[in-house]
N, C-alpha and C. Protein backbone atom coordinates (compact mmCIF):
# COMPACT_ATOMS: atom_id res chain seq x y z
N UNK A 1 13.28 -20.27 41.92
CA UNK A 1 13.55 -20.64 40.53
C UNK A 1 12.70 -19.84 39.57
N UNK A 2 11.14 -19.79 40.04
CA UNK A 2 10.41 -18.72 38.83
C UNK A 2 10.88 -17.94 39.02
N UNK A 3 11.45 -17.08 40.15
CA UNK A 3 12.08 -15.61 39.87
C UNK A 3 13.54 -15.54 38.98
N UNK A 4 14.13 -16.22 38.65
CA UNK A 4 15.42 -16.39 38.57
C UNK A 4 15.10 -16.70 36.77
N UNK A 5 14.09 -17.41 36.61
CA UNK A 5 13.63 -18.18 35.29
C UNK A 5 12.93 -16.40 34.40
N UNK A 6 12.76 -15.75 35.62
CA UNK A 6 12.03 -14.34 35.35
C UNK A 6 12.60 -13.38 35.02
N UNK A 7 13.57 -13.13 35.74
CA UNK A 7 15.08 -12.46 35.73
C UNK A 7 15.58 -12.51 34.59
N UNK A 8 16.00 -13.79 34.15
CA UNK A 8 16.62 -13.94 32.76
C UNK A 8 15.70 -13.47 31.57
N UNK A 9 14.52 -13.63 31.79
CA UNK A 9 13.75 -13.49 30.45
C UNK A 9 13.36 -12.01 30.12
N UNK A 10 13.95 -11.84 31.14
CA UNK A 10 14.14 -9.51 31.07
C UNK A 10 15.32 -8.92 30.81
N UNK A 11 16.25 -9.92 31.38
CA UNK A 11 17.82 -9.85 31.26
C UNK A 11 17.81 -9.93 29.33
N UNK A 12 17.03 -10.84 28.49
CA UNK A 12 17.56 -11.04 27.28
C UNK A 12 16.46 -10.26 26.62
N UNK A 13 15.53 -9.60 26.81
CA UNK A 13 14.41 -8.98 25.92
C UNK A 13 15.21 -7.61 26.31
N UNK A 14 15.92 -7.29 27.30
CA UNK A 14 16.66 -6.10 27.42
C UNK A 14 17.67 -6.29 25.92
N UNK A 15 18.38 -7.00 26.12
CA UNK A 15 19.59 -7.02 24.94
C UNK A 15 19.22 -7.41 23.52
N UNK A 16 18.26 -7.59 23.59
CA UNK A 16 18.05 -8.15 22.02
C UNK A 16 16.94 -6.68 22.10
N UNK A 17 16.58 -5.85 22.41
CA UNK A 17 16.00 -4.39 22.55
C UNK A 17 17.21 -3.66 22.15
N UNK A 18 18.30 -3.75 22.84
CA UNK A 18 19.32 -3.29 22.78
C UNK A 18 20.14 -3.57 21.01
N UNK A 19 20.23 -4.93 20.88
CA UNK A 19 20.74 -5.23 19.75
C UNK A 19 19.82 -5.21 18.48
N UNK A 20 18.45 -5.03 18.61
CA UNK A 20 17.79 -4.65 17.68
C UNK A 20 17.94 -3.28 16.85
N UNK A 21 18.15 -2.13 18.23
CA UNK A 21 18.20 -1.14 17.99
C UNK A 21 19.66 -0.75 17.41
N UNK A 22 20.84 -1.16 17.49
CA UNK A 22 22.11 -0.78 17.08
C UNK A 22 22.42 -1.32 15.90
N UNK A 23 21.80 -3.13 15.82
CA UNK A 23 22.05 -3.42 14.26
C UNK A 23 21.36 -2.49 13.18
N UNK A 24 20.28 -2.08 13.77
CA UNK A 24 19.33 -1.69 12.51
C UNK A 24 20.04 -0.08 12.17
N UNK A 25 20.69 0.38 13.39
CA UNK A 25 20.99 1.80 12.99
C UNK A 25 22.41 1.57 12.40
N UNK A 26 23.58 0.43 13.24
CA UNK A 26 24.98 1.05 12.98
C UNK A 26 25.32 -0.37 11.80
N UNK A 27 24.44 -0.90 11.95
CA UNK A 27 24.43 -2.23 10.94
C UNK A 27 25.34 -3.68 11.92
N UNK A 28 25.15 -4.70 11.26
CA UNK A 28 25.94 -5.63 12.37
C UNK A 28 27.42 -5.87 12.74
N UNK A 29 27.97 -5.43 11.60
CA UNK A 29 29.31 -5.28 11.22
C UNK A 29 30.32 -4.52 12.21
N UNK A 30 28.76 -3.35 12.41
CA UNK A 30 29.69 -2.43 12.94
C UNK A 30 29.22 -1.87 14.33
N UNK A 31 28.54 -3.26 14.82
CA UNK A 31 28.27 -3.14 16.86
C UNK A 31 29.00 -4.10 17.33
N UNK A 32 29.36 -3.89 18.35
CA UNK A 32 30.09 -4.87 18.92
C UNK A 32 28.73 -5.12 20.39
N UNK A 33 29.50 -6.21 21.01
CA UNK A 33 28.88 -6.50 21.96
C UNK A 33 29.04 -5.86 22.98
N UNK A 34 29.84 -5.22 23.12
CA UNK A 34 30.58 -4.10 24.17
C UNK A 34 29.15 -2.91 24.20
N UNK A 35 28.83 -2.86 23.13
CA UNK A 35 27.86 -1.45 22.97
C UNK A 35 26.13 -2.11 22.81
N UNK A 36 26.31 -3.33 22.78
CA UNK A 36 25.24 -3.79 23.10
C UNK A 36 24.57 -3.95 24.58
N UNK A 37 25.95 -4.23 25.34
CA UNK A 37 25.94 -4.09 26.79
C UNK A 37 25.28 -2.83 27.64
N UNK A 38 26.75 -2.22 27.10
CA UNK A 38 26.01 -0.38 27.17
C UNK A 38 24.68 -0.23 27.27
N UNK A 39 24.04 -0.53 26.28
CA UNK A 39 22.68 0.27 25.80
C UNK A 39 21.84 -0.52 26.77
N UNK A 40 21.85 -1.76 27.15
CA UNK A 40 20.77 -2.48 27.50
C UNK A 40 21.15 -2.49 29.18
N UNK A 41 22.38 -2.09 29.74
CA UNK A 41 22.52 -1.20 31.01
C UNK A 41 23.37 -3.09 31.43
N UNK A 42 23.75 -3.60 30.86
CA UNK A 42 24.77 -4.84 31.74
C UNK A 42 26.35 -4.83 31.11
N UNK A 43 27.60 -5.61 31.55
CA UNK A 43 28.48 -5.45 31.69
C UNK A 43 28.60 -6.83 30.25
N UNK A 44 28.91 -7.04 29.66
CA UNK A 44 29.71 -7.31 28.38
C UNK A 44 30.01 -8.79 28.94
N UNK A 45 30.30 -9.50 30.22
CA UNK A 45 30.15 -10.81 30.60
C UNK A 45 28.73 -11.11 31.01
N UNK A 46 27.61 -10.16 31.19
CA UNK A 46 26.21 -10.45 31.04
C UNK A 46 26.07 -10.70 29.92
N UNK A 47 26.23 -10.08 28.83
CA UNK A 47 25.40 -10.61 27.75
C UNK A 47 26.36 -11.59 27.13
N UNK A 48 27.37 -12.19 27.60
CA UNK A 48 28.33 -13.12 27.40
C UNK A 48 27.66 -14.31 27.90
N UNK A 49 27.13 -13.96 28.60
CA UNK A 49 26.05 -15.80 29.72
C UNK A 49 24.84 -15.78 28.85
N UNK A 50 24.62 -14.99 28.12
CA UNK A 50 23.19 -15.70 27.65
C UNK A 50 23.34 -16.07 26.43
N UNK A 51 24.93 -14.95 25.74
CA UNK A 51 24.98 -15.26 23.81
C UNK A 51 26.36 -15.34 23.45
N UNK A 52 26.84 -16.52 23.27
CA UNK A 52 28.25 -16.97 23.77
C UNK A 52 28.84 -15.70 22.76
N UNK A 53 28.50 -15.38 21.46
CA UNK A 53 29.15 -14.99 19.78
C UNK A 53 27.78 -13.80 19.58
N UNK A 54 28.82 -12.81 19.03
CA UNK A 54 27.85 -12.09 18.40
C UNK A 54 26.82 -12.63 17.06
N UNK A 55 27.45 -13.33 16.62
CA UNK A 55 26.85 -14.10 15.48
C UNK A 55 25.23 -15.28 16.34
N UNK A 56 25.23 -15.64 17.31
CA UNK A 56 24.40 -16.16 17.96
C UNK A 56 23.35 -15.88 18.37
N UNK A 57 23.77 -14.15 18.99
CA UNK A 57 22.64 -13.53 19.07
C UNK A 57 21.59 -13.01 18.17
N UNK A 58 22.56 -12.50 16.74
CA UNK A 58 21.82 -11.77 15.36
C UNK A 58 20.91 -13.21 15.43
N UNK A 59 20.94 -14.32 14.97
CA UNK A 59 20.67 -15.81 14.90
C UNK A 59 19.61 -15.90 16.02
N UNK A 60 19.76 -15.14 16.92
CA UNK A 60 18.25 -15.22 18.04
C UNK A 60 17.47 -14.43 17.83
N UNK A 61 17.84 -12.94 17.15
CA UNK A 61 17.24 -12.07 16.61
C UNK A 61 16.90 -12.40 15.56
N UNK A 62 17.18 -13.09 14.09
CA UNK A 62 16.73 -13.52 12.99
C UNK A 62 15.49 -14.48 13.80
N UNK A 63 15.54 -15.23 14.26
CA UNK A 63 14.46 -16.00 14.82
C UNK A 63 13.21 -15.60 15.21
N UNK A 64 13.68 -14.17 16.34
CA UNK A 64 11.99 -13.91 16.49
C UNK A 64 11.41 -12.71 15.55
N UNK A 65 12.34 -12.69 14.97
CA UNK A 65 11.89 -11.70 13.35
C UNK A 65 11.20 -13.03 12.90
N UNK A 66 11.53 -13.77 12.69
CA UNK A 66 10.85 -15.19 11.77
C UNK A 66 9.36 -15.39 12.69
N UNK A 67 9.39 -15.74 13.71
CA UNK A 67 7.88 -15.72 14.47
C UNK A 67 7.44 -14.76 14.24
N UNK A 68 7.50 -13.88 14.32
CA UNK A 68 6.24 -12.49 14.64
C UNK A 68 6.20 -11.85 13.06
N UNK A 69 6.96 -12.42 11.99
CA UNK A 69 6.73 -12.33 11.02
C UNK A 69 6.01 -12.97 9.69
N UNK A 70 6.65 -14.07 9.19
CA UNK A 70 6.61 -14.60 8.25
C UNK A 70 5.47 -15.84 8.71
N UNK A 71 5.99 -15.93 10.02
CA UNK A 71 5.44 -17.53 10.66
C UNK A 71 4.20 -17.28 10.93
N UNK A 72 4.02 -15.69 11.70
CA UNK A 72 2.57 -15.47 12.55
C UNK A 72 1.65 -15.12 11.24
N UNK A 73 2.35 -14.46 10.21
CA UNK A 73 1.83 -14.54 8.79
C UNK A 73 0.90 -15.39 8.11
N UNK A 74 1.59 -16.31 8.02
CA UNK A 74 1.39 -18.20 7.90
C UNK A 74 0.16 -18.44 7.81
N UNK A 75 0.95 -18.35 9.70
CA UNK A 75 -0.42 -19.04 10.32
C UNK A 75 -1.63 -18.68 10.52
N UNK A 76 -1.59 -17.41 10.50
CA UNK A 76 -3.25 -16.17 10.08
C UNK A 76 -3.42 -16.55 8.63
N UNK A 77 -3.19 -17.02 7.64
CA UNK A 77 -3.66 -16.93 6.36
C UNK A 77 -3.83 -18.26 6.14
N UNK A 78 -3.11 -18.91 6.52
CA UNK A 78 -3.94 -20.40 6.58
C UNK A 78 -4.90 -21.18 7.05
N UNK A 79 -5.32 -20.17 8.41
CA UNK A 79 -6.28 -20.58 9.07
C UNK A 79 -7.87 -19.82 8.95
N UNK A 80 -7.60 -18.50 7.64
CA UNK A 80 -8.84 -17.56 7.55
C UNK A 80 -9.54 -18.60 6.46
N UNK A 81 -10.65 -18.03 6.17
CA UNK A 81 -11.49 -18.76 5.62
C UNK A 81 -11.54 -18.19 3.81
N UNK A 82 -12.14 -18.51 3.01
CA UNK A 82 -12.07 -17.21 2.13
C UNK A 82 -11.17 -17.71 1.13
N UNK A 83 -10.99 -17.29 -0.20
CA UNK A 83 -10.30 -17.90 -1.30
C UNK A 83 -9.09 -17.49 -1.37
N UNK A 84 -8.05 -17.74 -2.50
CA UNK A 84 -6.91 -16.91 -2.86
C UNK A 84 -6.55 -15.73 -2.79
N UNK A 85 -7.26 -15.34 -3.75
CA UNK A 85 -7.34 -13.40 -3.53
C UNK A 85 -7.67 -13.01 -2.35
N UNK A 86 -8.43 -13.50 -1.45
CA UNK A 86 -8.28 -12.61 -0.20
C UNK A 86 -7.53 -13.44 0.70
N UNK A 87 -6.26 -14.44 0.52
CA UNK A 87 -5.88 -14.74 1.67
C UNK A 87 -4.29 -14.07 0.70
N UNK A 88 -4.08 -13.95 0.03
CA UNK A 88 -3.14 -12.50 -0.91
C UNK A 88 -3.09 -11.50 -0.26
N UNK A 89 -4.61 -10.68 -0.29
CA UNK A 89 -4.55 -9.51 0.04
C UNK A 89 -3.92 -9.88 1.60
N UNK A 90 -4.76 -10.87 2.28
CA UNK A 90 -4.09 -11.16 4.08
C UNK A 90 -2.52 -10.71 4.25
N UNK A 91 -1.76 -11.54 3.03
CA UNK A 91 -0.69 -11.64 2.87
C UNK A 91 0.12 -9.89 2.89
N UNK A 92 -0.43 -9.34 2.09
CA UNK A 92 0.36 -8.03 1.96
C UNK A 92 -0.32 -7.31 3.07
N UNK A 93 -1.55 -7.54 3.28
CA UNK A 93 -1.70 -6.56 4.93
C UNK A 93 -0.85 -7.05 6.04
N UNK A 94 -0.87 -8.30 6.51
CA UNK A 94 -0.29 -8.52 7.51
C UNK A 94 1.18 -8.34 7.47
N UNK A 95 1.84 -8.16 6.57
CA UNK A 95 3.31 -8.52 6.45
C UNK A 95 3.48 -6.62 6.63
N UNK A 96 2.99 -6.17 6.04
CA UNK A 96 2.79 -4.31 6.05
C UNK A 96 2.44 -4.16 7.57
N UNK A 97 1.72 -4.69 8.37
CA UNK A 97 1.57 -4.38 9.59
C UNK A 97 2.62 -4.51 10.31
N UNK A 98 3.28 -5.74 10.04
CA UNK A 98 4.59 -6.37 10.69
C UNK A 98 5.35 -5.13 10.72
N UNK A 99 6.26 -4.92 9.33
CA UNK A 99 6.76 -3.75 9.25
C UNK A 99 6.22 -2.90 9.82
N UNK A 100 5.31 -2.11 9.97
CA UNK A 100 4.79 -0.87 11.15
C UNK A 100 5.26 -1.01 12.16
N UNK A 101 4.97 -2.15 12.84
CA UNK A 101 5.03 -2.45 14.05
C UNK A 101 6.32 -2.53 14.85
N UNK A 102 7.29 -3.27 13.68
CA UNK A 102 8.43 -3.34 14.06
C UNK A 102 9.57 -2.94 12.65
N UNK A 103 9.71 -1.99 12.55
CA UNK A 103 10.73 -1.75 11.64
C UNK A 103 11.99 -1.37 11.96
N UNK A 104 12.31 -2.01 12.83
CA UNK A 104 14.02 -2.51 12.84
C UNK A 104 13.94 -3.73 12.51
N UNK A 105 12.62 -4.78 12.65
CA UNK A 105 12.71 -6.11 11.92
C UNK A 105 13.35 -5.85 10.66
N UNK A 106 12.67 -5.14 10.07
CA UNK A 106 12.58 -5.14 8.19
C UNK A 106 14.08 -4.76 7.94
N UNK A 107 14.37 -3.46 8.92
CA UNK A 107 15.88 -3.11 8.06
C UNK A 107 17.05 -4.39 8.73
N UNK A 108 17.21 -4.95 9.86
CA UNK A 108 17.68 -6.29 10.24
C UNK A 108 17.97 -7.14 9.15
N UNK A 109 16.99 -7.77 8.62
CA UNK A 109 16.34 -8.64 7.42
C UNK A 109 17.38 -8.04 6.48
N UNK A 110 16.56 -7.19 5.98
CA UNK A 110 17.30 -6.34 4.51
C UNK A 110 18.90 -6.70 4.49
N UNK A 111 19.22 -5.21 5.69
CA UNK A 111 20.76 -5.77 5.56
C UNK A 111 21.48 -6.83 5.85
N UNK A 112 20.96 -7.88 6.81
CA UNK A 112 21.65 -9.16 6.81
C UNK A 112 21.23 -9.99 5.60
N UNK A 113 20.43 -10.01 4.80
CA UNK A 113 20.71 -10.66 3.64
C UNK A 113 21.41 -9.96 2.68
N UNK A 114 21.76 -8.53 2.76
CA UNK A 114 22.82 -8.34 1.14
C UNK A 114 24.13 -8.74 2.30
N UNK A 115 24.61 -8.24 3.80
CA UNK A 115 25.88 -8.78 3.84
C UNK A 115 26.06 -9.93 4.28
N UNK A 116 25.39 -10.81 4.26
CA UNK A 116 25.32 -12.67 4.69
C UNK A 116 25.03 -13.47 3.12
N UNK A 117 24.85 -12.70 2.11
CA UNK A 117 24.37 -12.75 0.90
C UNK A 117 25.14 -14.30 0.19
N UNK A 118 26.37 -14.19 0.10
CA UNK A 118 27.75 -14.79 -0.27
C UNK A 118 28.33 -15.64 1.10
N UNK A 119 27.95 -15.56 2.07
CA UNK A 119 28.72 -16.44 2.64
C UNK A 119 28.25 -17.36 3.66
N UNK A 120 28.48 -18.45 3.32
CA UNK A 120 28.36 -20.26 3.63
C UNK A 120 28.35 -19.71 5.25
N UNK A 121 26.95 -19.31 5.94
CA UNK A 121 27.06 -19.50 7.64
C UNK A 121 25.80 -19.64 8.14
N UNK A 122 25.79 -19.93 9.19
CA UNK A 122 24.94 -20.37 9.81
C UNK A 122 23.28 -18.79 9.37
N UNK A 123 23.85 -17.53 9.33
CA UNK A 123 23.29 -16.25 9.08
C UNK A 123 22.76 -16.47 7.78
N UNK A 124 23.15 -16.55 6.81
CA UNK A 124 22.62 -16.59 5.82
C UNK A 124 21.30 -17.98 5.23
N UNK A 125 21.69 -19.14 6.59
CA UNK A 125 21.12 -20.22 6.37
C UNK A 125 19.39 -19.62 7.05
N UNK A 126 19.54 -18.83 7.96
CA UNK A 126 18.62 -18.25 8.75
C UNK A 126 17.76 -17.26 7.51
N UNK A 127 18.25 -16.84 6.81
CA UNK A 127 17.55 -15.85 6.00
C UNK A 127 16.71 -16.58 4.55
N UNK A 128 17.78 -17.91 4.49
CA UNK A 128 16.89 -18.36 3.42
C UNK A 128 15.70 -19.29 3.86
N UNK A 129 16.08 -19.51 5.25
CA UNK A 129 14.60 -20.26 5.99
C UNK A 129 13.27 -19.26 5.90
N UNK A 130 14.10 -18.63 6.12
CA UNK A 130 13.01 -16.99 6.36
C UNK A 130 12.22 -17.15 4.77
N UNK A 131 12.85 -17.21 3.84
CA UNK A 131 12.30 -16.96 2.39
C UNK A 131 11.27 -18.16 1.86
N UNK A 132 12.24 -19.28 2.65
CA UNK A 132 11.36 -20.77 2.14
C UNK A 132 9.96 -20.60 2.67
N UNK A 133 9.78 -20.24 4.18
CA UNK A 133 8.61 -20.11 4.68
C UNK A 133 8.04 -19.29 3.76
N UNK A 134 8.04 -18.26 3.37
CA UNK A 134 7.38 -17.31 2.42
C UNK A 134 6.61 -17.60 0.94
N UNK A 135 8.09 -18.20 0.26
CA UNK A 135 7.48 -18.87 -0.86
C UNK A 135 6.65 -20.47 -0.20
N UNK A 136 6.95 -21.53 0.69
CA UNK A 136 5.65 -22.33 0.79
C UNK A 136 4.01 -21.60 0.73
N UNK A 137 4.14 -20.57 1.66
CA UNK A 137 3.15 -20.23 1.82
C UNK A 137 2.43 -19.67 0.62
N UNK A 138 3.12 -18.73 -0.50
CA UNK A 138 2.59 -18.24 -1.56
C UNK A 138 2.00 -19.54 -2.66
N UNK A 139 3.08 -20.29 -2.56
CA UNK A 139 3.02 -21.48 -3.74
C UNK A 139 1.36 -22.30 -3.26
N UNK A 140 1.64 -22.28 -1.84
CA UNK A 140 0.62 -23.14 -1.49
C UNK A 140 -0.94 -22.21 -1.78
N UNK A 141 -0.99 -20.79 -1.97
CA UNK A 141 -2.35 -20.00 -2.19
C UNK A 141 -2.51 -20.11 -3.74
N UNK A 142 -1.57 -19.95 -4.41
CA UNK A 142 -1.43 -19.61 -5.59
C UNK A 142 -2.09 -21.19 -6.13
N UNK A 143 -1.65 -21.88 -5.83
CA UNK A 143 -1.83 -23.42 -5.98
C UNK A 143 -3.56 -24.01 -6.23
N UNK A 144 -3.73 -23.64 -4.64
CA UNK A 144 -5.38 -23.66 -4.52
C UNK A 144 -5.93 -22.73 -4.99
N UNK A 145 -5.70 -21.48 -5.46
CA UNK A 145 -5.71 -20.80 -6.49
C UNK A 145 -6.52 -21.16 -7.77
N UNK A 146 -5.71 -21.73 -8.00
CA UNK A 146 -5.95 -22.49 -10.18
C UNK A 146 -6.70 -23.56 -9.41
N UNK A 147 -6.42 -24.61 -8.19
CA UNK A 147 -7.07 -25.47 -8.41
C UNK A 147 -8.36 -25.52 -8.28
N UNK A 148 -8.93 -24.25 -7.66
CA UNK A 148 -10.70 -23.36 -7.74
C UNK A 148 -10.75 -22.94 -8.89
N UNK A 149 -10.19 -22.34 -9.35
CA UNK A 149 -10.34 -21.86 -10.65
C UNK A 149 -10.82 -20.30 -10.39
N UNK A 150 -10.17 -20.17 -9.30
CA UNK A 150 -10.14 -18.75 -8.77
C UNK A 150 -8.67 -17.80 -9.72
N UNK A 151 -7.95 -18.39 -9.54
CA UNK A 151 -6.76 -18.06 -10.74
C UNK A 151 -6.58 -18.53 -11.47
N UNK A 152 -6.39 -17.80 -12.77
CA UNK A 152 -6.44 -18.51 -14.16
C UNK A 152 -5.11 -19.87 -14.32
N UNK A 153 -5.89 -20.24 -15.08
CA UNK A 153 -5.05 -21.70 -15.21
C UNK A 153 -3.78 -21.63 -16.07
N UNK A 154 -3.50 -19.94 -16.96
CA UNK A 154 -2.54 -19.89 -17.30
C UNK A 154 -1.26 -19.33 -16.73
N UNK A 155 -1.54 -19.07 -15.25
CA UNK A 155 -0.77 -18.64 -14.53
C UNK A 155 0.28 -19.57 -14.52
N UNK A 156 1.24 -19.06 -14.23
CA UNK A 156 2.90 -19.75 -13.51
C UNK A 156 2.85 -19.95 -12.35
N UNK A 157 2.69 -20.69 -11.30
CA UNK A 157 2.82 -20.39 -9.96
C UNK A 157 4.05 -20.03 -9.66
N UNK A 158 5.54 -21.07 -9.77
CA UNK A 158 6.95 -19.98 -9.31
C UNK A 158 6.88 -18.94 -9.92
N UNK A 159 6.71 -18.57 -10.99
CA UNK A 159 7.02 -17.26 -11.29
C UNK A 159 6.01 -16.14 -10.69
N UNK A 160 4.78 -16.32 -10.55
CA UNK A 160 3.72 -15.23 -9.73
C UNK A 160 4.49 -15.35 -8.39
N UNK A 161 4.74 -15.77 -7.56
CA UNK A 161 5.42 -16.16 -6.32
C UNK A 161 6.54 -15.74 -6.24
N UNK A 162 7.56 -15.99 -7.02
CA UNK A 162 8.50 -15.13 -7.46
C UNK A 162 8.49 -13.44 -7.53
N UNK A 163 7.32 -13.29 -8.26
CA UNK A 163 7.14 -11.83 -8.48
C UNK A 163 6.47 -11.25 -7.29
N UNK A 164 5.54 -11.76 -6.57
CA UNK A 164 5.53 -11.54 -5.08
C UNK A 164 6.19 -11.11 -4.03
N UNK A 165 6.97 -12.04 -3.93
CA UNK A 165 8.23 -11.94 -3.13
C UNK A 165 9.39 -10.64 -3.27
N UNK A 166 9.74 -10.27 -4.97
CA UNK A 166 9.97 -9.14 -5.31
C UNK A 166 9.20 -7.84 -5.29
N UNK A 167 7.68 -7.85 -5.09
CA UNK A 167 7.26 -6.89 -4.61
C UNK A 167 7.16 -6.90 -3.35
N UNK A 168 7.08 -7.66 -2.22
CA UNK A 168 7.31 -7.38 -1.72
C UNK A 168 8.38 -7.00 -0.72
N UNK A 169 9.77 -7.59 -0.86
CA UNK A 169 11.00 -6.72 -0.65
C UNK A 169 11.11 -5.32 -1.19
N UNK A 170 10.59 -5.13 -2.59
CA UNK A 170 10.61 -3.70 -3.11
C UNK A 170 10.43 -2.61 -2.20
N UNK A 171 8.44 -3.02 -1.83
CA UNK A 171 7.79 -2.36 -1.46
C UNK A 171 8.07 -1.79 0.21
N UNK A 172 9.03 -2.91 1.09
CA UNK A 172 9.20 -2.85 1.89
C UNK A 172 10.85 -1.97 1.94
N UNK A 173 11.18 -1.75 1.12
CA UNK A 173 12.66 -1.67 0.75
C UNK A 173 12.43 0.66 0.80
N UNK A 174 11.37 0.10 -0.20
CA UNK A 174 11.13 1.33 -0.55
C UNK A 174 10.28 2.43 0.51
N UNK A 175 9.39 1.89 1.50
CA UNK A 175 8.98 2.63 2.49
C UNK A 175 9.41 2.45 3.54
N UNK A 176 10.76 1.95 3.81
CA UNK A 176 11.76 2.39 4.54
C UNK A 176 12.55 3.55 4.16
N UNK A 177 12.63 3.43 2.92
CA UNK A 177 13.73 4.61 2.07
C UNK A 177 13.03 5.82 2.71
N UNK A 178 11.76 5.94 2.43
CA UNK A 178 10.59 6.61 2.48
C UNK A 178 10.69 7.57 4.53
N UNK A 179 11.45 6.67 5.07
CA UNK A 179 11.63 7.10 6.70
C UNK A 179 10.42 6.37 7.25
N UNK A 180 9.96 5.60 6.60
CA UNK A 180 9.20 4.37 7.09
C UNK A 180 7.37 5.68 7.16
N UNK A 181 7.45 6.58 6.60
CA UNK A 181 6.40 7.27 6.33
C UNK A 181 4.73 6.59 5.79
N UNK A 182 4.05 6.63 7.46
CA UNK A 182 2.40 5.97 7.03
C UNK A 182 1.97 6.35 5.95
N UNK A 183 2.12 7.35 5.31
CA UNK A 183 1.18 7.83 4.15
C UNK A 183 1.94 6.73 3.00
N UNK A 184 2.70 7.09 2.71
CA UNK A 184 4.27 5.77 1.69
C UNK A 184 3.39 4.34 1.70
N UNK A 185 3.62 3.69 3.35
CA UNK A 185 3.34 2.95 3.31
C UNK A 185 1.46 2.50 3.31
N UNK A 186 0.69 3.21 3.60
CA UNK A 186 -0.81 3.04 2.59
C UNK A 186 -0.14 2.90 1.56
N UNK A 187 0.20 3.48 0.82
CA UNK A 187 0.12 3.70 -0.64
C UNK A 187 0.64 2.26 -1.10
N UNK A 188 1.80 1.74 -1.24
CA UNK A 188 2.38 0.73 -1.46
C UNK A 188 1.40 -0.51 -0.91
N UNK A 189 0.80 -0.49 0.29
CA UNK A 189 0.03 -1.62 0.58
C UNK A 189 -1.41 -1.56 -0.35
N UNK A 190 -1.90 -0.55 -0.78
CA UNK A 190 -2.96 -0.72 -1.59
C UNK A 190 -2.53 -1.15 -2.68
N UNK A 191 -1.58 -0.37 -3.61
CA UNK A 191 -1.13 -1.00 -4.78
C UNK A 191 -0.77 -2.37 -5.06
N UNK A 192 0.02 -3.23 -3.64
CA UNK A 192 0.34 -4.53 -3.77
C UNK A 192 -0.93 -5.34 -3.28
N UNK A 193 -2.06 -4.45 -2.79
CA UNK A 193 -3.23 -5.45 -2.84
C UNK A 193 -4.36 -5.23 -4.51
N UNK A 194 -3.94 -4.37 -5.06
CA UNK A 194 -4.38 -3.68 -6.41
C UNK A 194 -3.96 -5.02 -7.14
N UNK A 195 -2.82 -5.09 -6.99
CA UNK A 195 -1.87 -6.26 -7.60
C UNK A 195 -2.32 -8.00 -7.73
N UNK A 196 -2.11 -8.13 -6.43
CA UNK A 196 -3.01 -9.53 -6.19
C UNK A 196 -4.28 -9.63 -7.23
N UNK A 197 -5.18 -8.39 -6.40
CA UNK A 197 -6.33 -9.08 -7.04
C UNK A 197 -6.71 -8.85 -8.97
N UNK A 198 -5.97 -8.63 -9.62
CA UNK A 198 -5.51 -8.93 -10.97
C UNK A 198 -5.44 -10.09 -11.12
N UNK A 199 -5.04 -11.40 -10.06
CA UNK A 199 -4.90 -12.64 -10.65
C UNK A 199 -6.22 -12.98 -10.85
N UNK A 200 -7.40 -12.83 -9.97
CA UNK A 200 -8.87 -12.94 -9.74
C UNK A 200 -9.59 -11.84 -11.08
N UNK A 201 -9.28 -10.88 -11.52
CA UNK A 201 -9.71 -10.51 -12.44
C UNK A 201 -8.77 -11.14 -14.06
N UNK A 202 -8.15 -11.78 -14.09
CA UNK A 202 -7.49 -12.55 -15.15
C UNK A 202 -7.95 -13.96 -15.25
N UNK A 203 -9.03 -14.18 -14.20
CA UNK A 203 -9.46 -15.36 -14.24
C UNK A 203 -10.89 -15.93 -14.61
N UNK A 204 -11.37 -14.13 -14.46
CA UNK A 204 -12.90 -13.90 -15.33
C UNK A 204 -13.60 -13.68 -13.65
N UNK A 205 -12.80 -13.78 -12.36
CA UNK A 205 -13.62 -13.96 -11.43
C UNK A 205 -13.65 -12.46 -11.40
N UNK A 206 -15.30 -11.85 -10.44
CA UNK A 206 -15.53 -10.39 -9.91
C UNK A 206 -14.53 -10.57 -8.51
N UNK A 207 -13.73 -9.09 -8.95
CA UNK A 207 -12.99 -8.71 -7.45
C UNK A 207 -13.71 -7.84 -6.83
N UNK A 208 -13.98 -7.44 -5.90
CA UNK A 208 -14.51 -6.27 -5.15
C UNK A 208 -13.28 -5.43 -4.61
């Protein structure tokens, strides 16, 4: 049974390797499962036993984009020690690492939210989970934030959070454009930590 329990768990890190790599290049629209098979070396009723719908699998793939992203995010910035501004800056380093690390996550993401954008499915329900986690987490820094008096008290929290969130899709948007180029991406991660800590200097606090 552990071998068999073992088997499978290579059998599906093969295909979702496989389907990582074809959504992000040919987009989702336009892989079929047939060529997901292909790539990951099994026959099209293999990857039929583990993901009944192509739509099921993107949906298993949106998922562990959500762990190793947004979630493992989270949970490193909630658990460091240290005020607003530097659990911000946490925020735009770690999420910039993510992307390094895995950037077929990011373009995945991207394009399944402009073409899941408009329509009522289970895909698009996956992407705005993805976002809620994001903004809790901002609302909740930004929050304790003002309530130190680490950020000024005339701040907006949705709207700083808001504008967050838009830099960072931008920024991530844009050093992909970029061919996902390390030098691009320094640049953009300093500036969006340049950024943050403006709320800490608008608040009379010293940033370093």
């Amino acid at each position: 049974m552990a071998s068999k329990r073992g088997d499978s768990e290579v059998s599906i890190e093969k295909i979702e390797s496989a389907a990582l790599q074809l959504f992000a290049k040919k987009g989702y629209s336009n892989t079929s499962l047939e060529q997901v098979a292909a790539m990951a070396g099994f026959t099209k009723g293999a990857v039929y036993y583990y993901f009944k719908t192509k739509e099921t699998l993107l949906l298993h793939l949106l998922a562990r984009i959500q762990e190793r992203s947004i979630l493992a995010t989270a949970a490193r910035v909630r658990e460091m020690p240290g005020g607003a501004i530097q659990k911000l800056e946490a925020f735009v380093q770690l999420q910039a690492q993510w992307a390094a690390t895995y950037p077929n996550d990011l373009v995945i993401l991207v394009l399944t939210s402009l073409e899941f954008h408009d329509a009522d499915t289970p895909v698009r329900e996956a992407i705005r989970d993805y976002y809620r986690h994001m903004e809790a987490l901002l609302t909740e820094v930004f929050t304790a934030g003002k309530e130190t008096g680490e950020i000024g008290q005339k701040v907006d929290v949705s709207a700083a959070v808001l504008a967050n969130i838009a830099r960072h899709d931008g920024n991530m948007l844009l050093w992909h454009r970029s061919g996902c180029d390390p030098s691009v991406g320094r640049v953009l991660t300093s500036a969006a930590r340049h950024a943050v800590r403006q709320f800490g200097v608008e608040a009379g606090q010293v940033v370093a």
